[in-house]
Protein backbone atom coordinates (compact mmCIF):
# COMPACT_ATOMS: atom_id res chain seq x y z
CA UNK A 1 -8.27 27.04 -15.57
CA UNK A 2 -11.32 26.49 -17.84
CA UNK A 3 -14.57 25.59 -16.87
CA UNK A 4 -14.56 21.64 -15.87
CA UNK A 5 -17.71 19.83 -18.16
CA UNK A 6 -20.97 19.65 -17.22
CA UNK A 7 -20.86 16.78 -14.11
CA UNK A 8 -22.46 13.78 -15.20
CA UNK A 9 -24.77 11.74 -13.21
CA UNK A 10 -24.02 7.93 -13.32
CA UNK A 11 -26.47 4.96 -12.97
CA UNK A 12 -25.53 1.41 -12.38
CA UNK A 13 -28.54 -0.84 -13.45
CA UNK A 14 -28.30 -4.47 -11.67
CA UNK A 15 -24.27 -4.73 -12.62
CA UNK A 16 -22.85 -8.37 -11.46
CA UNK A 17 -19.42 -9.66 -12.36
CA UNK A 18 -17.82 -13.13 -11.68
CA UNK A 19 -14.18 -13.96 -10.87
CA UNK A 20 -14.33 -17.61 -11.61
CA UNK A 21 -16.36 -19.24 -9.11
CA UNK A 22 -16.37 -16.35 -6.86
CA UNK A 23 -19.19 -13.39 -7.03
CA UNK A 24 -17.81 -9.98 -6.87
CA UNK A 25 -20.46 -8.00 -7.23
CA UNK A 26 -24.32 -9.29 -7.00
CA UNK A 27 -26.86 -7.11 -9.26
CA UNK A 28 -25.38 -4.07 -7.49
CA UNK A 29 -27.67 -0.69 -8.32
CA UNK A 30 -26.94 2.54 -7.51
CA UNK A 31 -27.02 6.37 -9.19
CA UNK A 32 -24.69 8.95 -8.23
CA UNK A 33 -26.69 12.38 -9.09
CA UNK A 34 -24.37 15.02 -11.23
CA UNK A 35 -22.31 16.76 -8.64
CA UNK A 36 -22.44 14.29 -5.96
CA UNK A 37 -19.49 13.08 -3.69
CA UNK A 38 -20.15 9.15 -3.11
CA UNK A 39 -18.19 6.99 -0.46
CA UNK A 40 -18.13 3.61 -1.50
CA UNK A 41 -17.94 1.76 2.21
CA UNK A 42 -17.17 -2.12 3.23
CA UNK A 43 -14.43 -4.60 4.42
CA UNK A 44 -12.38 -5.84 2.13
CA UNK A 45 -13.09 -8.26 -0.39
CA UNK A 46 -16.85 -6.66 -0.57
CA UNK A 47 -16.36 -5.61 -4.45
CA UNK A 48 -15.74 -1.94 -3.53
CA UNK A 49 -12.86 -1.52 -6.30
CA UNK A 50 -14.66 -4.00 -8.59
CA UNK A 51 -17.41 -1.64 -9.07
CA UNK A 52 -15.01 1.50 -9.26
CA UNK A 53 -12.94 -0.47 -12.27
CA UNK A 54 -16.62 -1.29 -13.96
CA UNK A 55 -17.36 2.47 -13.86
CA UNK A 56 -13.90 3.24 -15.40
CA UNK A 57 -13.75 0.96 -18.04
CA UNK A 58 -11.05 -1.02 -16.99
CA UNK A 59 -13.15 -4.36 -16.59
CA UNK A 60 -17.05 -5.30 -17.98
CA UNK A 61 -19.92 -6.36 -16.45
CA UNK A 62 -21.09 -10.03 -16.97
CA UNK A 63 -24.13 -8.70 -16.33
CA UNK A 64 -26.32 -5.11 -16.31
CA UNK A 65 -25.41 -2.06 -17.20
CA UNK A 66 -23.68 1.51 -16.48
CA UNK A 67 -25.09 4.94 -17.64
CA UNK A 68 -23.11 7.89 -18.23
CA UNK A 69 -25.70 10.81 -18.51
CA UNK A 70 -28.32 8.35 -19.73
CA UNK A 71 -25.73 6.63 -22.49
CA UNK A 72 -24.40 3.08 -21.98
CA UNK A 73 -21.09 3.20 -20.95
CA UNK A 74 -20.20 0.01 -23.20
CA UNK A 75 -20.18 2.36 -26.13
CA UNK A 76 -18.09 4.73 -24.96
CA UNK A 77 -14.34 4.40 -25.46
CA UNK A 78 -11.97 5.18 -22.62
CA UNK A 79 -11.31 8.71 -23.80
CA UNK A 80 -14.74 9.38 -24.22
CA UNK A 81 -16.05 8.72 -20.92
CA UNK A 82 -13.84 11.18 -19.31
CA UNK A 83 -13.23 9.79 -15.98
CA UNK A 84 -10.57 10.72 -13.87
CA UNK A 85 -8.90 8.23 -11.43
CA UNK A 86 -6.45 8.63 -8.42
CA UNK A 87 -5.08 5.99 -6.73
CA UNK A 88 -3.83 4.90 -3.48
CA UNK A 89 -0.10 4.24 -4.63
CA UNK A 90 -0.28 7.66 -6.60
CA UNK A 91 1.44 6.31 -9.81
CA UNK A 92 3.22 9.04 -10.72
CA UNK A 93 5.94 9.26 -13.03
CA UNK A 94 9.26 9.09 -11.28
CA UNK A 95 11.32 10.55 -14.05
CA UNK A 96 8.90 13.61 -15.09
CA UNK A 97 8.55 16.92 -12.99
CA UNK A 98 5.42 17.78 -11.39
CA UNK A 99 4.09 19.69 -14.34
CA UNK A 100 4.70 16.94 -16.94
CA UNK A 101 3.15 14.71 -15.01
CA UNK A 102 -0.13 16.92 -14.30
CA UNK A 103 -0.15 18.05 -18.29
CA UNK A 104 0.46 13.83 -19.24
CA UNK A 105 -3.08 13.47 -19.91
CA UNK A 106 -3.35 16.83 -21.94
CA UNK A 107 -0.19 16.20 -23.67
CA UNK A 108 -0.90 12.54 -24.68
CA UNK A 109 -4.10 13.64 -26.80
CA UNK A 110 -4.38 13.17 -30.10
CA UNK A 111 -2.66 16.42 -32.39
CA UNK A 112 -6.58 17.71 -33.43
CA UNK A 113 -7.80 18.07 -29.44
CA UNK A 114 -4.49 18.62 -27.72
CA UNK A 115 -4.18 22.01 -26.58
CA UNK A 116 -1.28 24.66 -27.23
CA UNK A 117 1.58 24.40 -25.00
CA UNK A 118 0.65 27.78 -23.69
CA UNK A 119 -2.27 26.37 -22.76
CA UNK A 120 -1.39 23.45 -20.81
CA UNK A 121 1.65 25.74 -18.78
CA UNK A 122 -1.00 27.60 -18.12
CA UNK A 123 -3.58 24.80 -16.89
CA UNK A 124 -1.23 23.37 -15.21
CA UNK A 125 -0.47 26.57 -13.26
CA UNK A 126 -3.97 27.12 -12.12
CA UNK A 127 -4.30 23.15 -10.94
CA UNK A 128 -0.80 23.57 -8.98
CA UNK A 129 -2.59 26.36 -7.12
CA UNK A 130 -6.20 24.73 -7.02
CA UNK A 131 -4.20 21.67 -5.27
CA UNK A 132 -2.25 24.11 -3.11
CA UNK A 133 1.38 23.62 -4.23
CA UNK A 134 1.98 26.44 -6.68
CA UNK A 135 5.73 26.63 -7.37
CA UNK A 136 6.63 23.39 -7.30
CA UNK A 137 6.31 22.57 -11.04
CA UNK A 138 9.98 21.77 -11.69
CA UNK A 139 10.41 19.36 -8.77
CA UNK A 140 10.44 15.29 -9.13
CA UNK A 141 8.11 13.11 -6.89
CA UNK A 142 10.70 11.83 -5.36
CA UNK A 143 10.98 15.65 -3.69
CA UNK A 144 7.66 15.89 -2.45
CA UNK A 145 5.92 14.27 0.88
CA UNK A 146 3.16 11.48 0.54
CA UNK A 147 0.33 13.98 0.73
CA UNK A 148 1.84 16.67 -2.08
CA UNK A 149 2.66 13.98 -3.75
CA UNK A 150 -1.16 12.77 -3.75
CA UNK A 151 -2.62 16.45 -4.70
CA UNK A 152 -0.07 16.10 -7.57
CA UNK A 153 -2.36 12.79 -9.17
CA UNK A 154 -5.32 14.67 -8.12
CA UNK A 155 -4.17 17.71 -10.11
CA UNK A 156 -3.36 15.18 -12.96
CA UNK A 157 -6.64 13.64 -12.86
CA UNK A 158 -8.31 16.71 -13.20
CA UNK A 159 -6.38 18.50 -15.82
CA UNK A 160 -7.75 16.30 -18.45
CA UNK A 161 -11.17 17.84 -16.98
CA UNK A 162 -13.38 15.06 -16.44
CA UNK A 163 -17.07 14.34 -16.27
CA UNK A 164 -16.43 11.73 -13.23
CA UNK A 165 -13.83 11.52 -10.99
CA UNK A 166 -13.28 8.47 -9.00
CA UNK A 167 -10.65 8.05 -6.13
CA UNK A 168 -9.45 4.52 -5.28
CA UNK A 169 -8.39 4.22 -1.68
CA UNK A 170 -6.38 7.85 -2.46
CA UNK A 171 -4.99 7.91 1.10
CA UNK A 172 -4.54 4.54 1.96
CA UNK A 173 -0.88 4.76 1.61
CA UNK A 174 -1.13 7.96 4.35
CA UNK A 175 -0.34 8.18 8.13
CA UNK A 176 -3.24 9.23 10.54
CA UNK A 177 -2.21 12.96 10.40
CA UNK A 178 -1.92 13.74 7.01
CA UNK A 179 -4.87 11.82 6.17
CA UNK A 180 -6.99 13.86 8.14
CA UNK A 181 -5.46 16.93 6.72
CA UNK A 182 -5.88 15.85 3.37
CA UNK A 183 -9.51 14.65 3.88
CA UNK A 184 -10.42 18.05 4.82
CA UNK A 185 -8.72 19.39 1.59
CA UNK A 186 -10.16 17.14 -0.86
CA UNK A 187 -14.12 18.20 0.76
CA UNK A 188 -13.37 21.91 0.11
CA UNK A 189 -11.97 20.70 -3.21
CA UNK A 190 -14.75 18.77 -4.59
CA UNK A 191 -17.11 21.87 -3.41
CA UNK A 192 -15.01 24.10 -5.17
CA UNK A 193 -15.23 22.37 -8.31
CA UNK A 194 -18.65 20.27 -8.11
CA UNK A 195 -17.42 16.60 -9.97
CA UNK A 196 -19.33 13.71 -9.77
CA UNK A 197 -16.96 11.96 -7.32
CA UNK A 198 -17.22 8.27 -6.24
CA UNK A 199 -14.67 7.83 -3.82
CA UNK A 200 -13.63 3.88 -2.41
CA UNK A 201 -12.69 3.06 1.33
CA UNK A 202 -12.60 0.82 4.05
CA UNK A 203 -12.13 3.93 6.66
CA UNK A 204 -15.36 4.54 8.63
CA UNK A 205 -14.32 7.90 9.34
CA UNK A 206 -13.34 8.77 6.31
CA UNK A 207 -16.40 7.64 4.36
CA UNK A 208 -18.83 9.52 7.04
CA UNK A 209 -16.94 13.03 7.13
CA UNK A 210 -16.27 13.32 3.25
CA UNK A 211 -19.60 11.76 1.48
CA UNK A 212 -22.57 13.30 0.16
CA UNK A 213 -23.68 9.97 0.74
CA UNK A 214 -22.73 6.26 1.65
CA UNK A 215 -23.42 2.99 -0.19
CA UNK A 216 -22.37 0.24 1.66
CA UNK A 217 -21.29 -3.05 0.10
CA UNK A 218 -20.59 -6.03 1.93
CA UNK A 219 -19.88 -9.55 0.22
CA UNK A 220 -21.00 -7.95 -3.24
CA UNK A 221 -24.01 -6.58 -2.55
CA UNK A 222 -25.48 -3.19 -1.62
CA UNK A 223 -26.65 -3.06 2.21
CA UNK A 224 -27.41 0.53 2.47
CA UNK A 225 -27.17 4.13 0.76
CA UNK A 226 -27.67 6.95 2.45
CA UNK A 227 -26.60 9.74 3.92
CA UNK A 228 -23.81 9.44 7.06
CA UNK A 229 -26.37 10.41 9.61
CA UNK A 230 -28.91 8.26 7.92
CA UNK A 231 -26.62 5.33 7.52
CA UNK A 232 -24.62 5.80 11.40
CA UNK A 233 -28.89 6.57 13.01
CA UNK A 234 -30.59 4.64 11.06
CA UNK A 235 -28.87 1.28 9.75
CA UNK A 236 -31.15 -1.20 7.66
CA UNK A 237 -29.27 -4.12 8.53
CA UNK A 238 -27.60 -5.98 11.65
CA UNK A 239 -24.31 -6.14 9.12
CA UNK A 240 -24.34 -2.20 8.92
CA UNK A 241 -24.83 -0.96 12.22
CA UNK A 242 -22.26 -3.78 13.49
CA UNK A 243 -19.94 -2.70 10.85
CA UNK A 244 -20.33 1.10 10.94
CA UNK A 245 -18.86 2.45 14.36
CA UNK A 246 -18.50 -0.10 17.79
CA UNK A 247 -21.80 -1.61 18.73
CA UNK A 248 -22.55 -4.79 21.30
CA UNK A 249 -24.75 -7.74 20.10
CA UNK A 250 -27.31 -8.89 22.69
CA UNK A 251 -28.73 -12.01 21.46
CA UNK A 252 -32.96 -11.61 22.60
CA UNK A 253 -36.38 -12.45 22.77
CA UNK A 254 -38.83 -10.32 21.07
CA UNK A 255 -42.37 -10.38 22.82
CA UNK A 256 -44.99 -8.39 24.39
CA UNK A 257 -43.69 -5.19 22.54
CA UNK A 258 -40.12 -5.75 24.60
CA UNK A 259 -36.52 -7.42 24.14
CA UNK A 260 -36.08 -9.90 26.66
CA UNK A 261 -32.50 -10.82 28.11
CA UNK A 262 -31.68 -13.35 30.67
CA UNK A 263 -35.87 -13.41 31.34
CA UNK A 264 -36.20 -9.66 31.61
CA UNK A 265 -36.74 -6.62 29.48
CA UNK A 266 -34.12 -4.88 28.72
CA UNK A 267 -35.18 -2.54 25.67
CA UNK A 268 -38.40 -1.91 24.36
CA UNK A 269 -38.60 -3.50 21.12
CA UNK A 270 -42.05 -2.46 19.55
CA UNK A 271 -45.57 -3.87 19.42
CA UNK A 272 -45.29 -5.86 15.90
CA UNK A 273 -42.05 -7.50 16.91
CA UNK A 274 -42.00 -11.06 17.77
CA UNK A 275 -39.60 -14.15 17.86
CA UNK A 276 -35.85 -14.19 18.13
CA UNK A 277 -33.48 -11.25 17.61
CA UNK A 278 -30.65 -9.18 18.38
CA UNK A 279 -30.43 -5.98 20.33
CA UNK A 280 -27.72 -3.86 18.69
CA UNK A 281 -25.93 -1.09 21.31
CA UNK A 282 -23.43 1.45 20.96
CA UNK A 283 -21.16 1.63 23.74
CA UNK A 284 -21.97 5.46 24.41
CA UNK A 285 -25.35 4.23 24.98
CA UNK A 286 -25.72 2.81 28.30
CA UNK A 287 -25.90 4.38 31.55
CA UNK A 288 -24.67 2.59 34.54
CA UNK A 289 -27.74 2.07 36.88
CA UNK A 290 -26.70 1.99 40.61
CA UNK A 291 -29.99 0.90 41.67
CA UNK A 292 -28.85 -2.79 39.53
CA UNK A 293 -32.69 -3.00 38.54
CA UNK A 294 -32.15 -2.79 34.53
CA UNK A 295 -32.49 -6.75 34.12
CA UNK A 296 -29.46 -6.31 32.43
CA UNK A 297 -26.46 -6.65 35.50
CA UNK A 298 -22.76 -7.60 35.37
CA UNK A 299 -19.34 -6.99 36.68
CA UNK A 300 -16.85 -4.89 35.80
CA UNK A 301 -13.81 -6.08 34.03
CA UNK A 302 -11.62 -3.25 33.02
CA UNK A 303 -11.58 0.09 32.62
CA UNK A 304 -9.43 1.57 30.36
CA UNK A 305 -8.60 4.81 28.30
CA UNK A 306 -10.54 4.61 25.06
CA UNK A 307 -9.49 8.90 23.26
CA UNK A 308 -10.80 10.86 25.19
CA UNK A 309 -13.27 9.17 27.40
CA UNK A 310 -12.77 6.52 29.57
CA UNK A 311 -14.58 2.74 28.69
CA UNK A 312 -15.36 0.00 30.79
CA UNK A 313 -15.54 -3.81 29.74
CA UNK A 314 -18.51 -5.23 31.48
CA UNK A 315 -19.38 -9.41 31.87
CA UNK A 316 -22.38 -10.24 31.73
CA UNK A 317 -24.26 -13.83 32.82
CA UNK A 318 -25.08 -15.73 29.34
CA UNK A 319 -23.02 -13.50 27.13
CA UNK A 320 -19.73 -14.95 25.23
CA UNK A 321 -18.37 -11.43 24.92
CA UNK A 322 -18.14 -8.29 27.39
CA UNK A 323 -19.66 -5.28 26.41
CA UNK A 324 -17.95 -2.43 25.75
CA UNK A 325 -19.90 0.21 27.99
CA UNK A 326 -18.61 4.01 27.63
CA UNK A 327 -17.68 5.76 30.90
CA UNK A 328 -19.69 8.71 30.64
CA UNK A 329 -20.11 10.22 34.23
CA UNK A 330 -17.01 12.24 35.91
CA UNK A 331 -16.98 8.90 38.29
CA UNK A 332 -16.23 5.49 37.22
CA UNK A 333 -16.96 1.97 38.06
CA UNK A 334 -14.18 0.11 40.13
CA UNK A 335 -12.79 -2.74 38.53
CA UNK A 336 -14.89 -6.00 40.24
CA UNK A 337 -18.04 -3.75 41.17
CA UNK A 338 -21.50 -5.10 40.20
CA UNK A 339 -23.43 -2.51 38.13
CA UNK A 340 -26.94 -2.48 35.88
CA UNK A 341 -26.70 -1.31 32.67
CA UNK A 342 -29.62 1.05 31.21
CA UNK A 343 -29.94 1.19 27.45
CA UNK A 344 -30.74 4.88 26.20
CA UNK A 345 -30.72 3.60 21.93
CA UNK A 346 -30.73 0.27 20.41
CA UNK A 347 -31.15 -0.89 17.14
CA UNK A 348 -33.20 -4.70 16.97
CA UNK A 349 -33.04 -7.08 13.86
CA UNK A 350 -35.47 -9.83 13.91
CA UNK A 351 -34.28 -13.72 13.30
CA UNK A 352 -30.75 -12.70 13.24
């Protein structure tokens, strides 16, 4: 196969775009360096696939403005931006084998750019065994399984050779399994052949194993980019680090450099931190306290299997909801017992 174009970085500049009365996106900026595998993360409705179709060309900003390697993409005709696009429902061409529907793109060109035929078998070849299904050119996609048949519009989005690839929910359609597999596969892909990538999900998982980074959107604005450790460690606001992973809201005090609960402390909060809060906890991140002297004290609920730990629900005196406390001792609670909960990590939010 050739060598793919140079990878392009691209910059959105304060983009916004209105459905009606409903905002989409809200002056949404973000760059994606040349190279760089993006995840973009949030619940749906959050304007995840509105920014994707900005970026390819299939809808317009109302307002701002998107950069292909420093040129407004406004002035740049489909063809010309050179963006390759995979979707969740695959839309491949029933009626075509596997190689006319990878060489499509190549094929469709107009007669001065379109390459020989020889060529494009031969393109086509090399993506069949980039993707990992080398003779299966002549088959239909009603032959293949839902993950060959996804690596077949990957291969088809890449034959055109792209500056930017961007993957729209690719294995949405997938079960548990085979998305895993195929999540693996497409990170040892993209490393192999270095696109700028910006890839959409709502999967958690997904977003944190593949990205480079993570830009989280949630009701059409950008909460957070950063890396998955950054983003999971680190969250910048009480709608990330309850949306990323499991976590419990403690509703608290803030004073004296401490979060109260109930009257006590129960996590230290820092000196400059004052007024009402919450106390944000992931379940792996209490420790049952025997001694009951935590100021944080409640009775077991349930216990239950939770993968490959066991998890305990845990009510607690002026809290709506249980927490979720993980089991992580080779002895558990009994269901009824009274037990203090320690907090080992906790992430506060002022006013919220």
């Amino acid at each position: 196969m050739s060598a793919a174009p140079k990878s392009v970085p691209v910059v959105i500049e304060q983009a916004s775009r209105q459905f009606g009365g409903f905002a989409a996106l809200k002056g949404v900026s973000l760059t994606i360096e040349p190279g760089e595998l993006v995840a973009l993360l949030g619940p749906s409705g959050s304007g995840k696939t509105t920014l994707l179709r900005l970026i390819a060309g299939l809808d317009q900003a109302d307002q701002g403005s998107i950069l292909f390697d420093g040129v407004d993409a406004d002035t740049l005709s489909l063809r010309d931006r050179r963006i390759g696009m995979v979707f969740q429902s695959y839309v491949l061409f029933r009626h075509m084998t596997v190689a006319d529907n990878i060489a499509f793109g190549l094929r469709a060109r107009p007669r001065a750019t379109r390459p020989p035929d020889s060529e494009i078998r031969r393109r086509v070849g090399a993506l069949l065994d980039l993707v990992q299904l080398p003779g299966l050119e002549a088959r239909f996609p009603s032959q293949l399984s839902g993950g060959q048949r996804q690596r077949v519009a990957l291969a088809r989005a890449l034959a055109i050779e792209p500056r930017v690839l961007l993957l729209d929910e690719p294995f949405g359609a997938l079960d548990a399994k085979v998305r895993k597999d195929l999540r693996a596969w497409l990170r040892a892909l993209h490393d192999q052949t270095g696109h700028t990538t910006l890839f959409v999900t709502h999967d958690q998982e997904e977003a944190l194993e593949l990205a480079d980074r993570v830009a989280i959107l949630n009701n059409g604005l950008l909460e957070q980019v950063g890396t998955p450790n950054a983003v999971y460690d680190h969250p910048a606001t009480a709608f990330v680090c309850g949306f990323l992973g499991e976590a419990n809201r403690i509703p608290v005090e803030l004073r004296g450099g401490q979060a109260i609960f109930d009257g006590s402390p129960v996590f230290h909060a820092g000196a400059n931190t004052s007024g009402s809060g919450a106390l944000y906890v992931r379940p792996h991140h209490f420790h049952f306290d025997i001694s009951g002297a935590t100021g944080l004290n409640g009775q077991v609920e349930t216990v239950r299997r939770h993968g490959a730990i066991q998890r305990a629900e845990v009510a607690v005196r002026g809290l709506a909801r249980k927490l979720d406390v993980d089991i992580l001792s080779a002895v558990a609670p009994a269901v009824g017992e009274r037990v203090g909960l320690r907090i080992t990590c906790g992430h506060i939010f002022a006013g919220t």
